[in-house]
Protein backbone atom coordinates (compact mmCIF):
# COMPACT_ATOMS: atom_id res chain seq x y z
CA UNK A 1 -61.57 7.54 30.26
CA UNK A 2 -60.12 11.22 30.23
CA UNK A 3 -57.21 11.53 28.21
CA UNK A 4 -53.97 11.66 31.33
CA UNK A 5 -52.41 14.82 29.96
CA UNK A 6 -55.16 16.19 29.60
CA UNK A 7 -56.27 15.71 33.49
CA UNK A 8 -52.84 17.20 34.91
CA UNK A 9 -53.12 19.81 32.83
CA UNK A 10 -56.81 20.90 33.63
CA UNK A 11 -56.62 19.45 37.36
CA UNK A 12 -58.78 21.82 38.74
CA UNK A 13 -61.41 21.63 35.73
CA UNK A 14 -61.87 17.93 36.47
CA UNK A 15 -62.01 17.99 40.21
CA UNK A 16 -64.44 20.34 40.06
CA UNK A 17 -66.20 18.48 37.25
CA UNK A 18 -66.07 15.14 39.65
CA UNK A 19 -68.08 17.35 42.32
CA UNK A 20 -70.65 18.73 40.31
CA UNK A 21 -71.44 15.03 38.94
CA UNK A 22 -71.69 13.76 42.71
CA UNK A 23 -68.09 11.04 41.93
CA UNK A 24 -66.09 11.02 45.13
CA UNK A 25 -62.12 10.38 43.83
CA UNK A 26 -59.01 12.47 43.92
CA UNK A 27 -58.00 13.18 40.36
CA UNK A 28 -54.86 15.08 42.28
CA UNK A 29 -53.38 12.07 43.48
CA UNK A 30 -52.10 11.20 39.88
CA UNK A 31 -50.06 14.21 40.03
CA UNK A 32 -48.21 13.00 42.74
CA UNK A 33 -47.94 9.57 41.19
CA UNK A 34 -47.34 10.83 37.16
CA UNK A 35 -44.18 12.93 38.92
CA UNK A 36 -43.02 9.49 40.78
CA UNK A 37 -43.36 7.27 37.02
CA UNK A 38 -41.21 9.70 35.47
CA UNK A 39 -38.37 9.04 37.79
CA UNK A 40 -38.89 5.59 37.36
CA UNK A 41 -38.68 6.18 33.72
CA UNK A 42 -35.65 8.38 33.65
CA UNK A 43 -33.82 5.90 36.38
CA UNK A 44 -34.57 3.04 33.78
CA UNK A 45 -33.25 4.76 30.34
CA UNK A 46 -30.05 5.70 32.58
CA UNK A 47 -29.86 2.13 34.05
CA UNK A 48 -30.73 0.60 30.26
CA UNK A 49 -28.00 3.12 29.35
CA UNK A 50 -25.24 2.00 31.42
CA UNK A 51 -26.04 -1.55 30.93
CA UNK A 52 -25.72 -1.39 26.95
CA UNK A 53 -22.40 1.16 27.44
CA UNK A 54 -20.67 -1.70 29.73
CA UNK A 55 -22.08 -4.61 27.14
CA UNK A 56 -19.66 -2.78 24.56
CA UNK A 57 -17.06 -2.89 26.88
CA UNK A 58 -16.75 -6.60 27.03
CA UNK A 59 -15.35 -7.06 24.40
CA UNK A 60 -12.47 -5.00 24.71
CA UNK A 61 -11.87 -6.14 28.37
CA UNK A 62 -7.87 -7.31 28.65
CA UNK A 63 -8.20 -10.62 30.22
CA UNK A 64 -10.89 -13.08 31.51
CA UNK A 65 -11.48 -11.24 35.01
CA UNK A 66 -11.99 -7.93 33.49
CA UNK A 67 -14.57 -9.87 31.52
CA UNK A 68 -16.28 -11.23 34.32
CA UNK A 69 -16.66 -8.11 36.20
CA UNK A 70 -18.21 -6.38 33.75
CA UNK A 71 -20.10 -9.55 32.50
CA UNK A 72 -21.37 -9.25 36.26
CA UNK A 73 -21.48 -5.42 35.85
CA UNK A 74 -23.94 -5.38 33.09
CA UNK A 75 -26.02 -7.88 34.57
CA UNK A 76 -26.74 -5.99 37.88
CA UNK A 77 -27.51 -2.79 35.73
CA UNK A 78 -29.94 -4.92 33.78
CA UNK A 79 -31.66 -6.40 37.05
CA UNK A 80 -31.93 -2.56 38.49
CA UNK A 81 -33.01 -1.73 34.83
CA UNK A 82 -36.18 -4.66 35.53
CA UNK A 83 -36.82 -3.76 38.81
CA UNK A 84 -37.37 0.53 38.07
CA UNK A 85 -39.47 -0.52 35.12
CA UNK A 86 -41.70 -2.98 37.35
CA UNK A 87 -42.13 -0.01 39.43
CA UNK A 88 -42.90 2.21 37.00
CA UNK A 89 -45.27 -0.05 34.98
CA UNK A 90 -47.03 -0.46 38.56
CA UNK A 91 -47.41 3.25 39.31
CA UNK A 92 -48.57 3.06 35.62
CA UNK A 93 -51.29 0.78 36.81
CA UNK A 94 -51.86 2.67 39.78
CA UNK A 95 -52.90 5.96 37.34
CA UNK A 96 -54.71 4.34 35.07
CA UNK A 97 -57.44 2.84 38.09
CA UNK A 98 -57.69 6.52 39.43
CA UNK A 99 -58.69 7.56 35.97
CA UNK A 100 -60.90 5.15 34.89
CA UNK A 101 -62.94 5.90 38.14
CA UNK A 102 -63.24 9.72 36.82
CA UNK A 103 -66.68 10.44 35.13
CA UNK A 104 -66.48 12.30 31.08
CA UNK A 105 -66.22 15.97 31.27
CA UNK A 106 -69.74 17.73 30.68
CA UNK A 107 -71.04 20.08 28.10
CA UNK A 108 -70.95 23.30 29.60
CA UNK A 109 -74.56 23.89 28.65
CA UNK A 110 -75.56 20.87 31.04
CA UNK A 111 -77.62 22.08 34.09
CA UNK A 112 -76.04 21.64 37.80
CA UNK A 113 -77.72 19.32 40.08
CA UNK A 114 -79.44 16.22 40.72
CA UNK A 115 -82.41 14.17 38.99
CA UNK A 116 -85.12 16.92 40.03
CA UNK A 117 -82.95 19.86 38.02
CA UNK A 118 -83.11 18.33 34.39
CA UNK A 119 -84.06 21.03 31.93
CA UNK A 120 -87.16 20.91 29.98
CA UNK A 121 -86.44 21.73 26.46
CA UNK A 122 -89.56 20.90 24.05
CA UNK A 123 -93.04 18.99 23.58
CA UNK A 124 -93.59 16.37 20.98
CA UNK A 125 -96.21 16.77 18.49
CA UNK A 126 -99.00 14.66 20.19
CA UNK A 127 -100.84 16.10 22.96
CA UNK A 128 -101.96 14.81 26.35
CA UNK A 129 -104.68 12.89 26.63
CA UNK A 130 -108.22 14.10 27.66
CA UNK A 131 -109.92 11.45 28.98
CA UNK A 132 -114.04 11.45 29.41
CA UNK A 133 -113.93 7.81 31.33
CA UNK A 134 -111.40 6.45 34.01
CA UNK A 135 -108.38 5.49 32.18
CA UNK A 136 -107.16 2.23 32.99
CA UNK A 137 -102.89 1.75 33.35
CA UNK A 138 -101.15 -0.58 31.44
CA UNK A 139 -101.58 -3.54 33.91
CA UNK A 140 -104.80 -3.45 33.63
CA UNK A 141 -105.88 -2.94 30.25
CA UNK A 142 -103.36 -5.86 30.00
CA UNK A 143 -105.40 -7.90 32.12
CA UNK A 144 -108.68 -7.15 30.32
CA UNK A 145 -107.43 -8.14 26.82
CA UNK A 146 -104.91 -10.91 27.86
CA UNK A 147 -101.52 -9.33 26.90
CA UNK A 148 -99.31 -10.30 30.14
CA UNK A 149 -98.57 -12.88 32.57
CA UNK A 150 -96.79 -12.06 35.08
CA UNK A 151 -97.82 -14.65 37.92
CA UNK A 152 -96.70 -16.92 35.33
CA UNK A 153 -93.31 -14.99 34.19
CA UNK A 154 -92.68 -15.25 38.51
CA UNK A 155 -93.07 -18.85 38.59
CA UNK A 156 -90.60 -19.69 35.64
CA UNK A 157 -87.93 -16.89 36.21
CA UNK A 158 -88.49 -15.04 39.73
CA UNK A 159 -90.20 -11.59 40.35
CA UNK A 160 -89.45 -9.01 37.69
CA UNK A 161 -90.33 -11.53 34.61
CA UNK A 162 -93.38 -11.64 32.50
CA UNK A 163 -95.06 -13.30 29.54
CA UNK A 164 -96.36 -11.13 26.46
CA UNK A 165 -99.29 -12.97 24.88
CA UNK A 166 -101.53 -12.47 21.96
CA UNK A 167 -101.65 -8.58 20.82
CA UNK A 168 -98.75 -7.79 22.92
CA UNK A 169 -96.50 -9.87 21.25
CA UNK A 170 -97.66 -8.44 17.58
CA UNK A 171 -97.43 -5.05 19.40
CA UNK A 172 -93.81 -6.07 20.59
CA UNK A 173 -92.46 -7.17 17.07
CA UNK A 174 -94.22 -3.91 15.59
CA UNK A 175 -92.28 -1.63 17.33
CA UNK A 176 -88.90 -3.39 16.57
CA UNK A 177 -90.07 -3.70 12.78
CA UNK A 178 -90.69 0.13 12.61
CA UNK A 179 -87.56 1.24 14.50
CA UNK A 180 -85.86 -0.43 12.55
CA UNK A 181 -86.87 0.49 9.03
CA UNK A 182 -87.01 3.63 9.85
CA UNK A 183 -83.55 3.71 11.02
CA UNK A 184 -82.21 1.46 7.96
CA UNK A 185 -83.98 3.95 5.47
CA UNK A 186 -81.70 6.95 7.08
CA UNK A 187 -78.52 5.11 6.91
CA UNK A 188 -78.21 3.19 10.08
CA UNK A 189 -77.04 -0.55 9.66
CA UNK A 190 -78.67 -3.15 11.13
CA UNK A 191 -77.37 -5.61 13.34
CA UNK A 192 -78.76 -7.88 15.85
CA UNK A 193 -75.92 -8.75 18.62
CA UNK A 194 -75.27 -11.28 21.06
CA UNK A 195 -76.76 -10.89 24.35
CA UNK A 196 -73.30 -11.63 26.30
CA UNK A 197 -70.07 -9.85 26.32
CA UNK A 198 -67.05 -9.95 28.31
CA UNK A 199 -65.94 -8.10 31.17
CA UNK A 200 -63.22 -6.09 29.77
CA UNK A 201 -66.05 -4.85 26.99
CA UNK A 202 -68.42 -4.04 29.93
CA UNK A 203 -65.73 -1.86 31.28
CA UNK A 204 -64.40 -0.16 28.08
CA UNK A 205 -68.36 0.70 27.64
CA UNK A 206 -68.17 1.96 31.44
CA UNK A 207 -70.04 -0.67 33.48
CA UNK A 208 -69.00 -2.15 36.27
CA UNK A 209 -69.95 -5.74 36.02
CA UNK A 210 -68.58 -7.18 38.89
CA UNK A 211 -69.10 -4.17 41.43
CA UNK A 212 -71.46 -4.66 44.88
CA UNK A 213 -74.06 -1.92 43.41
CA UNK A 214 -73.83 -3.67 39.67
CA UNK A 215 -76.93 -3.42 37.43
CA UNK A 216 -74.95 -6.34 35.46
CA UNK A 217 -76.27 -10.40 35.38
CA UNK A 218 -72.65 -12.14 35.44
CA UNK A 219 -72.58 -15.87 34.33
CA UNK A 220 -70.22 -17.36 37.08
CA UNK A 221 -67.26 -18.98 36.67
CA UNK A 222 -66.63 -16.83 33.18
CA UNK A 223 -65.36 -12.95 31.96
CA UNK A 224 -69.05 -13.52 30.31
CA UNK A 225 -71.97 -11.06 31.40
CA UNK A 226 -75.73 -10.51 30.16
CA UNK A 227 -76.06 -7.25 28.33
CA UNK A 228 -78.32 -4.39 29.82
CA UNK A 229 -77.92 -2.31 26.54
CA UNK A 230 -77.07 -2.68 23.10
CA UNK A 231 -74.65 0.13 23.88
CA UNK A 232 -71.93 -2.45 24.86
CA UNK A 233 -72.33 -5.02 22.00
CA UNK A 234 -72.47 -2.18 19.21
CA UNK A 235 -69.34 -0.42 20.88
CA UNK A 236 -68.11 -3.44 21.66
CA UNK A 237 -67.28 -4.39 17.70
CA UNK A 238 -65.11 -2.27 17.05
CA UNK A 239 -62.61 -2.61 19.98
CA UNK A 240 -58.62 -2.10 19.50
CA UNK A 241 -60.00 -1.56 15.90
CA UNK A 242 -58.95 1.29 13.47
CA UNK A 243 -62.03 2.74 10.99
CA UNK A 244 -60.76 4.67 7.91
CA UNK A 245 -61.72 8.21 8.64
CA UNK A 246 -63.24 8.72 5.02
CA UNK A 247 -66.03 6.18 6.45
CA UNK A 248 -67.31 8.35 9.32
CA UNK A 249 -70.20 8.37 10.55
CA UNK A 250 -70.54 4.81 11.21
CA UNK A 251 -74.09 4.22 11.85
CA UNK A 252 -75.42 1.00 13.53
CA UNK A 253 -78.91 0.05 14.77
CA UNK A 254 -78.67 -2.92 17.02
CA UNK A 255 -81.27 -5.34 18.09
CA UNK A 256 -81.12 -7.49 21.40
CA UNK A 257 -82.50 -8.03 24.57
CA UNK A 258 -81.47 -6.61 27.63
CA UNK A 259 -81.02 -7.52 31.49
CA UNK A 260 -81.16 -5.52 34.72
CA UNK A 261 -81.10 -6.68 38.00
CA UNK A 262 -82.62 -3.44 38.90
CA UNK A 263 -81.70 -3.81 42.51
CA UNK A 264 -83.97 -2.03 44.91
CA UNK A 265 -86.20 -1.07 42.41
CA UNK A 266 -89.92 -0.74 43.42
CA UNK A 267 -93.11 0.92 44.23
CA UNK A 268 -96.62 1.69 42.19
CA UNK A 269 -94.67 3.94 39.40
CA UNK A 270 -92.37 0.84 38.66
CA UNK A 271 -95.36 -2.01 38.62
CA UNK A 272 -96.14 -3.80 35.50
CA UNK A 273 -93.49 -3.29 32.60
CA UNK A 274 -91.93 -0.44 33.82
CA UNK A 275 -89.19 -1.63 35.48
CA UNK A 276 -88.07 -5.80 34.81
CA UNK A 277 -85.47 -8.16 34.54
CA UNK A 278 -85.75 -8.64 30.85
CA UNK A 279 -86.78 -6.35 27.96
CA UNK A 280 -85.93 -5.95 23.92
CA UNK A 281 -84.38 -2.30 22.43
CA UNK A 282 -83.37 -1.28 19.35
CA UNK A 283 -80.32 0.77 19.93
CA UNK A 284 -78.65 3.46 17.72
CA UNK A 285 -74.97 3.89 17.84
CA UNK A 286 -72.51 6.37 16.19
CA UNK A 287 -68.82 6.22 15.80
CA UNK A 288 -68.01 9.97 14.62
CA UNK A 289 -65.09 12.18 14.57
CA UNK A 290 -64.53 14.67 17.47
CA UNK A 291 -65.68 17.52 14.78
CA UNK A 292 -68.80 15.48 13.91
CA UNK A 293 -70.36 14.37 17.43
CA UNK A 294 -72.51 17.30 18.47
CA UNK A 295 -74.44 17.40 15.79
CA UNK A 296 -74.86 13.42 15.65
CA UNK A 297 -76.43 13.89 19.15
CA UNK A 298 -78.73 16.34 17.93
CA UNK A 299 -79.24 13.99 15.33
CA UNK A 300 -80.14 11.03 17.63
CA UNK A 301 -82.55 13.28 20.08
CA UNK A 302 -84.59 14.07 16.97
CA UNK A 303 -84.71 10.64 15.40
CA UNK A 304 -86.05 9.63 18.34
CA UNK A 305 -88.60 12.50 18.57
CA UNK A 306 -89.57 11.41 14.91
CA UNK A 307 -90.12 7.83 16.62
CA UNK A 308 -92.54 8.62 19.13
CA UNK A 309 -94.04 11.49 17.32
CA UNK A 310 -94.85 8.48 14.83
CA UNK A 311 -96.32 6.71 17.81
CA UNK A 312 -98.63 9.30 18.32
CA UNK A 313 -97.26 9.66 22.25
CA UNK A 314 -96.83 12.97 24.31
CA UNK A 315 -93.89 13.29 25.49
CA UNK A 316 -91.30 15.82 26.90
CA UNK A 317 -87.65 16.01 26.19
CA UNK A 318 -84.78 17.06 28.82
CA UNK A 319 -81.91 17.85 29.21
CA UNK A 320 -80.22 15.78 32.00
CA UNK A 321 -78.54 17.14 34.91
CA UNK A 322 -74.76 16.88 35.69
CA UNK A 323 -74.95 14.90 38.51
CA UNK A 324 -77.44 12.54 37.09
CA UNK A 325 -75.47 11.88 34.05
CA UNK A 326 -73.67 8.26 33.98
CA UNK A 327 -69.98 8.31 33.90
CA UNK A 328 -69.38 7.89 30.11
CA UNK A 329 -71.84 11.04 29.18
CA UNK A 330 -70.82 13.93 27.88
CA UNK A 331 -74.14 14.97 27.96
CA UNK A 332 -77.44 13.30 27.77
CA UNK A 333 -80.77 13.78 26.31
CA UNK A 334 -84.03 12.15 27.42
CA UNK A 335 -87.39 11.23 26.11
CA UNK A 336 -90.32 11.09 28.84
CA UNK A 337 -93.65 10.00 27.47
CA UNK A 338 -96.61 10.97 29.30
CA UNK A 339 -98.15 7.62 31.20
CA UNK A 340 -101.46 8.09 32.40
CA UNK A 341 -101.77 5.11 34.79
CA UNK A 342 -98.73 6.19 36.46
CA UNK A 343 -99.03 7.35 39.69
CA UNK A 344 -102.61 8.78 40.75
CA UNK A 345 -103.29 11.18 38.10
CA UNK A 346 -100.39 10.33 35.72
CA UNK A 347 -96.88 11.05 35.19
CA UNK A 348 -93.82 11.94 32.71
CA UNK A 349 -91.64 8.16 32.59
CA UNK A 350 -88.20 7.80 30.98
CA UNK A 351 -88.78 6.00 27.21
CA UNK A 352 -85.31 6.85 25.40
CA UNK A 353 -82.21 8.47 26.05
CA UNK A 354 -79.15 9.62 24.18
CA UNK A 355 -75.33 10.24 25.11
CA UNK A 356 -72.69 11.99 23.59
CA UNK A 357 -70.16 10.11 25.50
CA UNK A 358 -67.05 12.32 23.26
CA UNK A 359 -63.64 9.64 23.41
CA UNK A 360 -64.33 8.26 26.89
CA UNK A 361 -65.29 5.35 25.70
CA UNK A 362 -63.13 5.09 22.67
CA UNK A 363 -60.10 5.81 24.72
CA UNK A 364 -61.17 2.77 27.04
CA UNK A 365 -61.34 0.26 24.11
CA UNK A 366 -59.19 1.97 21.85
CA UNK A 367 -61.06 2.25 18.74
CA UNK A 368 -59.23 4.64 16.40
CA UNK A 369 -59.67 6.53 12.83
CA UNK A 370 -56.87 7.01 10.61
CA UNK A 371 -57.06 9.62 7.97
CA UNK A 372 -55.15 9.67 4.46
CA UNK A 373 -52.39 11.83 4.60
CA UNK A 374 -52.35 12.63 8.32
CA UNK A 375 -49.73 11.01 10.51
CA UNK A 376 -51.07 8.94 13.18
CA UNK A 377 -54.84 8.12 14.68
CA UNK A 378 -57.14 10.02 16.70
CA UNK A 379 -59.38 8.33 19.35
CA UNK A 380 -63.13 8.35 17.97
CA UNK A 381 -66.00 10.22 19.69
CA UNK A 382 -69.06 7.50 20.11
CA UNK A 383 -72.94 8.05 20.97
CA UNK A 384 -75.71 6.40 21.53
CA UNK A 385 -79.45 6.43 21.59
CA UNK A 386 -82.37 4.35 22.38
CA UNK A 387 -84.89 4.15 19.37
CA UNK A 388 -87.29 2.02 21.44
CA UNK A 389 -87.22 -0.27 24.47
CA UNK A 390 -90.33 -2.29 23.63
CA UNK A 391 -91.38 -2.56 27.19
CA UNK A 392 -92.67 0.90 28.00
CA UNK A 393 -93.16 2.19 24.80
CA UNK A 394 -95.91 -0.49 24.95
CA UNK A 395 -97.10 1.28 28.25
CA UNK A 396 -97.23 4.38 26.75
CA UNK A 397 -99.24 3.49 23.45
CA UNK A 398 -101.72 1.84 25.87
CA UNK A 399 -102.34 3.97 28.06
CA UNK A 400 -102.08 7.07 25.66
CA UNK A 401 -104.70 5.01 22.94
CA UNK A 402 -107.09 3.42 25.02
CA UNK A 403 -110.78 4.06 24.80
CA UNK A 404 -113.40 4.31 26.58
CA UNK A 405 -114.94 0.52 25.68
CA UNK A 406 -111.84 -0.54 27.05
CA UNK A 407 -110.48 -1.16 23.31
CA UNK A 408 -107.03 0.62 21.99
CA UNK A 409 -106.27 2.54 18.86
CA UNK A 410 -103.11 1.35 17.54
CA UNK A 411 -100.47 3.76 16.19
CA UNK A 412 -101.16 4.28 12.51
CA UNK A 413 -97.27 3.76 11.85
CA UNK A 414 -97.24 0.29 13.40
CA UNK A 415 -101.20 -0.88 11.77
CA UNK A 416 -99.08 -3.19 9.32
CA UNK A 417 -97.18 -4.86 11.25
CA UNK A 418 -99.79 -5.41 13.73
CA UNK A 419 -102.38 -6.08 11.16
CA UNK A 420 -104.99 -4.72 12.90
CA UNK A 421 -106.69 -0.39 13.71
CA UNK A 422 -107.94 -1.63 17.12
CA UNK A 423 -107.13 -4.17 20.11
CA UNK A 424 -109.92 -5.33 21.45
């Protein structure tokens, strides 16, 4: 969340920011409200005040009725002392739900507008496919070597679920197996995390998990929700914790699966993998000082560049709009590979992302450094970064390496985990 001084005194930088980002609040309400817990405040110390200066009187009180009435006294001043502090603490409450509704500030180099009005910024190495023969999407070449079920994944689960059989599971635990080395051999730390977390974690991340327009599975009956990202486990481990300063960056590659309801999600662009219920990502997460984030998102962006350039995929990267950022972003970066089966003639889809998301998050589940020497903590800036969401980079490798005998090439970085040049 924005930092509350910092909101009253930049009021009309972060009303505007709220319109630019499409969020319909009124930051200037906690003016109004900030002005009404400081009298609350003040009328407590001066209550607190009296009630301490009339305890020291007791004793000095001449006889047993004089003793009484201030007895009586000081007990009044205490129950007025409760009651402006219960206000105050609610008004308190009262601020702090405006401003957790407020989005991050953005990067001033982040374009205005919606989804259509991302910025195209650069081309991976690989380029787009020329096909001689009809290329086949990902459904499809699935069907002809036996890599999905989904009639099957529908009849367990519900619509949105799927099986991965034979080369598509090798394929699967490939890409995890290279994300992650790669990512271990650079400094990031491994982790694999649990694929729950409760609601107050959710929220610190930024999610609402029990809103009506919630991406979030919720296990009823508990504060315990399915994770859609990595993202909230990974930031989630070091809530109301304090990191030694001398150990930033704190680099960690997580491993889990992730769930989306993805309400109202549908359509020919969003058949097949693209879009389900249930997927596996390896995430990348960064807990950095405020001096240090920048360039860690930089950092991120091209690591996963490196990744798909590895996976011999086109792709484009962009930089997102303001009003299509989330509300922790500071600013975001995404990777779209090229998919030729999307659509009628192909099209760019979304494959990884990374956020600079500065202290909003931090400041939500208070995770602090502490630096030798230096009075107090400072709230930490966090990021994070997909390094592959097995689903559609799958998509993308088979559409982007598939032949014209119907076989496809596999990515020379993932041949030994795979154990095989060619499917099919």
């Amino acid at each position: 969340m924005l930092d509350r001084k910092f909101l009253i005194e930049n009021l009309d930088a972060v009303i505007k920011n709220c319109a630019s980002r499409g969020v319909q609040c009124d930051p200037s309400a906690v003016i109004a409200l900030d002005a009404s817990r400081l009298e609350k405040l003040k009328l407590a110390e001066d209550l607190n005040r009296q009630a301490n200066e009339t305890s020291k009187l007791i004793p000095k009180a001449k006889d047993n009725d004089e003793r009484q009435v201030l007895i009586e006294k000081g007990r009044e001043l205490r129950a007025a002392k409760d009651a402006a502090q219960a206000e105050q603490d609610a008004i308190d409450q009262q601020i702090s739900e405006i401003i957790s509704e407020l989005p991050n500030m953005t990067h001033p180099d982040v374009p205005e507008g919606g989804e259509d009005d991302a910025k195209e910024l650069s081309f991976g190495k690989t380029a787009k496919p020329e096909f001689d023969f009809q290329p086949l999407d990902h459904v499809a070449i699935g069907e002809k070597h036996d890599l999905f079920d989904f009639e099957a994944g529908a009849r367990v689960s519900g619509s949105g679920f799927y099986f991965l059989k034979n080369d598509a599971v090798l394929l699967d635990l490939a890409l995890q197996q290279f994300a992650i080395s790669k990512l271990a051999g650079v400094g990031f730390t491994p982790v694999t995390t649990p694929d729950l977390a409760l609601t107050h974690i959710l929220q610190g991340i930024g999610f609402n998990p029990r809103g009506p327009e919630t991406q979030i599975y919720s296990v009823e009956d508990t504060e315990l929700n399915l994770v859609g990202t990595a993202e909230i486990t990974l930031g989630g481990m070091m809530a109301g914790q304090t990191i030694d300063a001398a150990d930033l960056p704190l680099l960690l590659c997580g491993l889990s699966h992730c769930f989306r309801t993805e309400a109202g999600a549908a359509g020919r662009a969003s058949k097949g993998l693209y879009r389900v219920h249930q997927f596996t990502k390896v995430e990348m997460f960064a807990f950095t000082s405020p001096e240090q984030s920048d360039a860690m998102h930089d950092r991120l962006r091209d690591l996963e560049c490196e990744i798909f350039d590895a996976l011999e995929v086109p792709y484009r990267v962009i930089d997102t709009a303001a009003g299509d950022l989330g509300g922790p972003a500071y600013r975001k970066f995404d990777l779209e590979a090229w998919m030729p089966g999307r659509g009628d003639s192909g099209q760019w889809g979304e494959v990884t992302s990374t956020s600079n998301c500065t202290d909003y998050q931090a400041r939500r589940l208070n995770v602090r450094s502490k630096q030798a020497g230096k009075k107090g903590t400072d709230f930490v800036h966090t990021l994070n970064g997909t390094a592959v969401a097995t689903g559609r980079a799958m998509i993308a490798i088979l559409e982007n390496h598939q032949q014209a005998d119907g076989s496809v090439k596999v990515p020379k970085a993932l041949q030994p985990w795979v154990g095989k040049a060619v499917i099919g």
